[in-house]
PDB file of N, CA and C in Angstrom:
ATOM      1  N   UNK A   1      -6.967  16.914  -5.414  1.00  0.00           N
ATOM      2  CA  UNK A   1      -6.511  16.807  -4.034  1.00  0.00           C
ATOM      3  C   UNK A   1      -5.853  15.449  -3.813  1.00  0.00           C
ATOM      4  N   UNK A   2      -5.307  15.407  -3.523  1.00  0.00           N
ATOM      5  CA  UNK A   2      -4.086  13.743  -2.675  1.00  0.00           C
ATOM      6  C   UNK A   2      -4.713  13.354  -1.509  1.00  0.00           C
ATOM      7  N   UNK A   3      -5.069  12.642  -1.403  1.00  0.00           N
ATOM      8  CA  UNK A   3      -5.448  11.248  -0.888  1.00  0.00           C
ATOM      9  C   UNK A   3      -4.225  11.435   0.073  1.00  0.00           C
ATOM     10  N   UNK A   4      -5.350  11.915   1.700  1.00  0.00           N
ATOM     11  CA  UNK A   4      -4.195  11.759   3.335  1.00  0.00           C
ATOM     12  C   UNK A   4      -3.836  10.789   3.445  1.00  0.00           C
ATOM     13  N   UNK A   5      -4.254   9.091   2.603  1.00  0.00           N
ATOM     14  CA  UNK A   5      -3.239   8.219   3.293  1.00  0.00           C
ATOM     15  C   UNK A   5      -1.836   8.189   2.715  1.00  0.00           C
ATOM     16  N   UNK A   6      -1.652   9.031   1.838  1.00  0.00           N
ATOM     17  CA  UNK A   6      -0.496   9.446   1.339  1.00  0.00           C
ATOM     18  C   UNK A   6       0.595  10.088   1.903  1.00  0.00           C
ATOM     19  N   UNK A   7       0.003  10.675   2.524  1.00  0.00           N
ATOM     20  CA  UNK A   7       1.163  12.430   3.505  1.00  0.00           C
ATOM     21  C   UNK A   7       1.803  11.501   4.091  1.00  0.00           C
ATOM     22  N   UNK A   8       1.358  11.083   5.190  1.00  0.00           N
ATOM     23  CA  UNK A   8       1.599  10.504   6.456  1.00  0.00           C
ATOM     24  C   UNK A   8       2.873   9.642   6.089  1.00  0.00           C
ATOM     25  N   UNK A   9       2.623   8.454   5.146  1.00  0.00           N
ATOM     26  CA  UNK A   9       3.941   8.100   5.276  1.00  0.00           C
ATOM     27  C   UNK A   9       5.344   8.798   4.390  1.00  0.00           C
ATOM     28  N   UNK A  10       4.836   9.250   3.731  1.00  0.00           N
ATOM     29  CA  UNK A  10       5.726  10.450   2.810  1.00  0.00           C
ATOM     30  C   UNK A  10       6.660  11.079   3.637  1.00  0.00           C
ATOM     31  N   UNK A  11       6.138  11.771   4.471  1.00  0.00           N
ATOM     32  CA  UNK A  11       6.528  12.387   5.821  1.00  0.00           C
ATOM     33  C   UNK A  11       7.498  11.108   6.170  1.00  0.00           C
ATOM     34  N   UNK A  12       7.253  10.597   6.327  1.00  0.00           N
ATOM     35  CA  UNK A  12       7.840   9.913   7.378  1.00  0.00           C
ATOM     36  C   UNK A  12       8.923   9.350   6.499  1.00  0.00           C
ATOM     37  N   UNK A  13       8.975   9.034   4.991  1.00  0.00           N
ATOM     38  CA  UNK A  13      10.463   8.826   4.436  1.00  0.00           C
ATOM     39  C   UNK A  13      10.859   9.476   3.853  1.00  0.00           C
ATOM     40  N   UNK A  14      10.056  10.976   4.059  1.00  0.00           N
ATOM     41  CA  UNK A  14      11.125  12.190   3.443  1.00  0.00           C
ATOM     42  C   UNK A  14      10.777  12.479   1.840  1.00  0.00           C
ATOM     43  N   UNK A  15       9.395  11.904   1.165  1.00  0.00           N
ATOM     44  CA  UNK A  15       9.236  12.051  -0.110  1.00  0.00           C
ATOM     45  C   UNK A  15       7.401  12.684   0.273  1.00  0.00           C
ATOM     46  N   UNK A  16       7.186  13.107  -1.360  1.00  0.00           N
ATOM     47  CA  UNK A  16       6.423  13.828  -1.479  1.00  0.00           C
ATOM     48  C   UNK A  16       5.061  12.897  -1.471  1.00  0.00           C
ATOM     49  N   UNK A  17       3.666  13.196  -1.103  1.00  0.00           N
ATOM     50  CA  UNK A  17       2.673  12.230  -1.233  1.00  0.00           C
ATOM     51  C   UNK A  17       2.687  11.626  -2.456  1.00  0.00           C
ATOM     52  N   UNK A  18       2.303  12.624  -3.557  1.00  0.00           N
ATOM     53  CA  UNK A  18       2.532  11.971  -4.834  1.00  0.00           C
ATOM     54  C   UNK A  18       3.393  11.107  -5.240  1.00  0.00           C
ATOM     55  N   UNK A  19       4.501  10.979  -4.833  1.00  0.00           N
ATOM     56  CA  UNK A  19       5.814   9.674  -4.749  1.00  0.00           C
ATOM     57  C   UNK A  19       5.050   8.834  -4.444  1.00  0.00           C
ATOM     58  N   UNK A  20       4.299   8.739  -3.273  1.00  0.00           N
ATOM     59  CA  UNK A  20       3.614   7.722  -2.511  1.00  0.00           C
ATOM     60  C   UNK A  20       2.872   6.841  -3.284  1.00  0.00           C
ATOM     61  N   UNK A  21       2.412   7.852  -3.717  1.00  0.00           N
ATOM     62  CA  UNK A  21       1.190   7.458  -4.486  1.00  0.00           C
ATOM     63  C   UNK A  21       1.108   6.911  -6.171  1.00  0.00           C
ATOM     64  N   UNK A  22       2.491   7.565  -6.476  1.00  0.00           N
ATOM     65  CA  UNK A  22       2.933   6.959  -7.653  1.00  0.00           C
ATOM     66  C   UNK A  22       3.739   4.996  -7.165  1.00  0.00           C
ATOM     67  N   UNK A  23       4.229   5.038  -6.213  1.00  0.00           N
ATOM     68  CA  UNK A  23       4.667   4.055  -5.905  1.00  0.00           C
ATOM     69  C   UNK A  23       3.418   2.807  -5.714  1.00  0.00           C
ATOM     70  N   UNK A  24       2.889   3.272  -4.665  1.00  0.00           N
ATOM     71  CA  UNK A  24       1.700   2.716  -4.370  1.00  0.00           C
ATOM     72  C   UNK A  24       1.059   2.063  -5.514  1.00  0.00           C
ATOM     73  N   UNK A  25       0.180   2.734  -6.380  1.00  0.00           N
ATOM     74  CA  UNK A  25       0.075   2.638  -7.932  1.00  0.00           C
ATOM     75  C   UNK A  25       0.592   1.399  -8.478  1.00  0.00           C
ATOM     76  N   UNK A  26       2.489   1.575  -8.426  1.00  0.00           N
ATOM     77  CA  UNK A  26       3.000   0.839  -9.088  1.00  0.00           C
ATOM     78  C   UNK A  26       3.112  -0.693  -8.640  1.00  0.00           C
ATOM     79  N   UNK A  27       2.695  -0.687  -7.190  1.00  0.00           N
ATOM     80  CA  UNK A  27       2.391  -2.064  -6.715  1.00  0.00           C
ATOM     81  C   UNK A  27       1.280  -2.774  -6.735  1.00  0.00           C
ATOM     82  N   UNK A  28      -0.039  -1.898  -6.945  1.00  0.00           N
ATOM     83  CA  UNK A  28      -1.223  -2.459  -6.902  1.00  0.00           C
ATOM     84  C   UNK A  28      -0.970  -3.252  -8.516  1.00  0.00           C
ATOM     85  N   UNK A  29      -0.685  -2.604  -9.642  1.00  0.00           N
ATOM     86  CA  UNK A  29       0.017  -3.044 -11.045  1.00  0.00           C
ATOM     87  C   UNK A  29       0.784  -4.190 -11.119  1.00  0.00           C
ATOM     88  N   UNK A  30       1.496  -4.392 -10.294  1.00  0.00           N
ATOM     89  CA  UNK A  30       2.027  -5.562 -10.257  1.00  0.00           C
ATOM     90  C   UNK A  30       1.567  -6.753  -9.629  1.00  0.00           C
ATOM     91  N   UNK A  31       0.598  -6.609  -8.630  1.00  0.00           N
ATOM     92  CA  UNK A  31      -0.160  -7.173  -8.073  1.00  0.00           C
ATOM     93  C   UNK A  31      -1.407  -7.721  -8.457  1.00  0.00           C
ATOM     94  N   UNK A  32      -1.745  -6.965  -9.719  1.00  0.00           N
ATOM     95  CA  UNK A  32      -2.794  -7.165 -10.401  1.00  0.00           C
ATOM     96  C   UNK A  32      -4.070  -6.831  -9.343  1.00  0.00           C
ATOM     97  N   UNK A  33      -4.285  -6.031  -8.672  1.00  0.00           N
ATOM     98  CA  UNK A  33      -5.111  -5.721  -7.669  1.00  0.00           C
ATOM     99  C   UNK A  33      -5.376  -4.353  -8.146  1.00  0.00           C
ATOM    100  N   UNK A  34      -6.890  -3.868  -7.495  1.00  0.00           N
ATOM    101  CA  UNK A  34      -7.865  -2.758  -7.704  1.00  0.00           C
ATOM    102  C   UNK A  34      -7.365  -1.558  -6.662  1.00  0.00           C
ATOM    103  N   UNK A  35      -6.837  -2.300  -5.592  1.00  0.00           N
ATOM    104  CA  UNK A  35      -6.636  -1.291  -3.746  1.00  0.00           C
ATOM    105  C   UNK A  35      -6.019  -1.633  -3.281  1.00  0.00           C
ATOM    106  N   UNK A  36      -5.614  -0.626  -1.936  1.00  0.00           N
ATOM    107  CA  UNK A  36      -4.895  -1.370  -0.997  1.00  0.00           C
ATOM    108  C   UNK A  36      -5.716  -2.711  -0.365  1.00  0.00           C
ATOM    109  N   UNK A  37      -7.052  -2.668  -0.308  1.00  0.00           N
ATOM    110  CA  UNK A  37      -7.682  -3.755   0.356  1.00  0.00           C
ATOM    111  C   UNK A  37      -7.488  -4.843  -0.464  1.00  0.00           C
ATOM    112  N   UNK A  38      -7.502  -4.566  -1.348  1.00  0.00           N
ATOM    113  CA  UNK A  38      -7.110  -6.169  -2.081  1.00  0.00           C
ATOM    114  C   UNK A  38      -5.836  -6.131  -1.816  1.00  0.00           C
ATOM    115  N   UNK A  39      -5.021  -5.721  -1.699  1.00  0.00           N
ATOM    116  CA  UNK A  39      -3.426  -5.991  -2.145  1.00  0.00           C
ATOM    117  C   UNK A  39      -2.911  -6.198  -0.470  1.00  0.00           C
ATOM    118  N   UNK A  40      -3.868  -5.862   0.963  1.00  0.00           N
ATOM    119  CA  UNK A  40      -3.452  -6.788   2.121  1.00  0.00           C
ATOM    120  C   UNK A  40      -4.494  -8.068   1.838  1.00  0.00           C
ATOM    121  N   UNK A  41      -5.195  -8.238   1.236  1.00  0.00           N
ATOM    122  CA  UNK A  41      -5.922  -9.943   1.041  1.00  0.00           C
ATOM    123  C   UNK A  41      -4.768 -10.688   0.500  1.00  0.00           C
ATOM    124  N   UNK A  42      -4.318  -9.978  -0.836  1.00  0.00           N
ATOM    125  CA  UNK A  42      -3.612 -11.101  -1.449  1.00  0.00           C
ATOM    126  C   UNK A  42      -2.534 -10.835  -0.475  1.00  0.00           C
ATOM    127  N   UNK A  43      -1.863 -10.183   0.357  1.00  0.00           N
ATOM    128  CA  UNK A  43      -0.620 -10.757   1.160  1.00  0.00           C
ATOM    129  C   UNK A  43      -0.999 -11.550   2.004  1.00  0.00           C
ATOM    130  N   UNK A  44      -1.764 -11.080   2.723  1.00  0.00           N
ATOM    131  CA  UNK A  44      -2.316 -12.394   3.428  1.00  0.00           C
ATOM    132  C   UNK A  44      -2.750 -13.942   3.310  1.00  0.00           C
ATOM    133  N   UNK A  45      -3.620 -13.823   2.243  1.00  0.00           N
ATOM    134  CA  UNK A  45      -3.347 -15.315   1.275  1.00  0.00           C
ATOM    135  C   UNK A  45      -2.130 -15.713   0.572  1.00  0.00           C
ATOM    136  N   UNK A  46      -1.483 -14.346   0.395  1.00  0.00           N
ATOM    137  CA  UNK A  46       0.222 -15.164   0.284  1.00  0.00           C
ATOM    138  C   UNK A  46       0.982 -15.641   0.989  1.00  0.00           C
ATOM    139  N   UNK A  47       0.631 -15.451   1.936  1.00  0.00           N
ATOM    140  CA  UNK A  47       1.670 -15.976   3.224  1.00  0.00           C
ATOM    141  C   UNK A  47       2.798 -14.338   3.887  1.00  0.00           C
ATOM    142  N   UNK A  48       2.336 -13.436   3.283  1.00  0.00           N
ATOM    143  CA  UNK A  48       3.688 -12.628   3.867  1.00  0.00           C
ATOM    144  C   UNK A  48       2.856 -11.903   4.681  1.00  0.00           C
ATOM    145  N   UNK A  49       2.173 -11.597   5.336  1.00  0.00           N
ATOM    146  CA  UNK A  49       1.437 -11.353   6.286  1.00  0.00           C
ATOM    147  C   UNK A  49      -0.022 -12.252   7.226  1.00  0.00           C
ATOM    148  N   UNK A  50       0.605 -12.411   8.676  1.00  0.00           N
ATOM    149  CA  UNK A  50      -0.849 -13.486   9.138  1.00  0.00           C
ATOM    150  C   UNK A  50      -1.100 -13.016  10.159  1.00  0.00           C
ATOM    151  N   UNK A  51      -1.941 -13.327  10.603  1.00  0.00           N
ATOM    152  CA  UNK A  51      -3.077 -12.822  12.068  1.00  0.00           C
ATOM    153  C   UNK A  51      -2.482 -13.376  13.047  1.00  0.00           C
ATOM    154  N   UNK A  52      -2.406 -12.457  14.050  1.00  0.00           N
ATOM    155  CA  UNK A  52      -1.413 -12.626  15.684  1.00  0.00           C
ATOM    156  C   UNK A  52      -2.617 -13.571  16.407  1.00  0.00           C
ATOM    157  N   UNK A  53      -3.258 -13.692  15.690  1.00  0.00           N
ATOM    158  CA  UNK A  53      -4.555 -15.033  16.524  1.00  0.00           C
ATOM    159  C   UNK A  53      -4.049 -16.296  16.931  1.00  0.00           C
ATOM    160  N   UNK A  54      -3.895 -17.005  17.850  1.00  0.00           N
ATOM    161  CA  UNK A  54      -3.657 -18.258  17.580  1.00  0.00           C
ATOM    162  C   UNK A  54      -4.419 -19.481  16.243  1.00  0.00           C
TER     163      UNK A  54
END
């Protein structure tokens, strides 16, 4: 079965979950990361994403 956080954006650029998910995949790999949860830590400790907090 595929993993729903897949559909959703698939849908939304017109490719199949599995695309998604092959893509997805291919970034956690480059990232050297386990998940998506690691892979918003390390953006966040990278600087390309930060908290609307003051």
């Amino acid at each position: 079965m595929i993993d729903m956080p897949h559909v959703q954006p698939g849908a939304a650029l017109g490719i199949s979950a599995t695309t998604v998910k092959e893509h997805v995949a291919s970034i956690l790999a480059k990232l050297q990361v386990r998940d998506r949860l690691h892979a918003t830590i390390y953006a966040y400790e990278s600087g390309f994403i930060w908290s609307r907090e003051p």
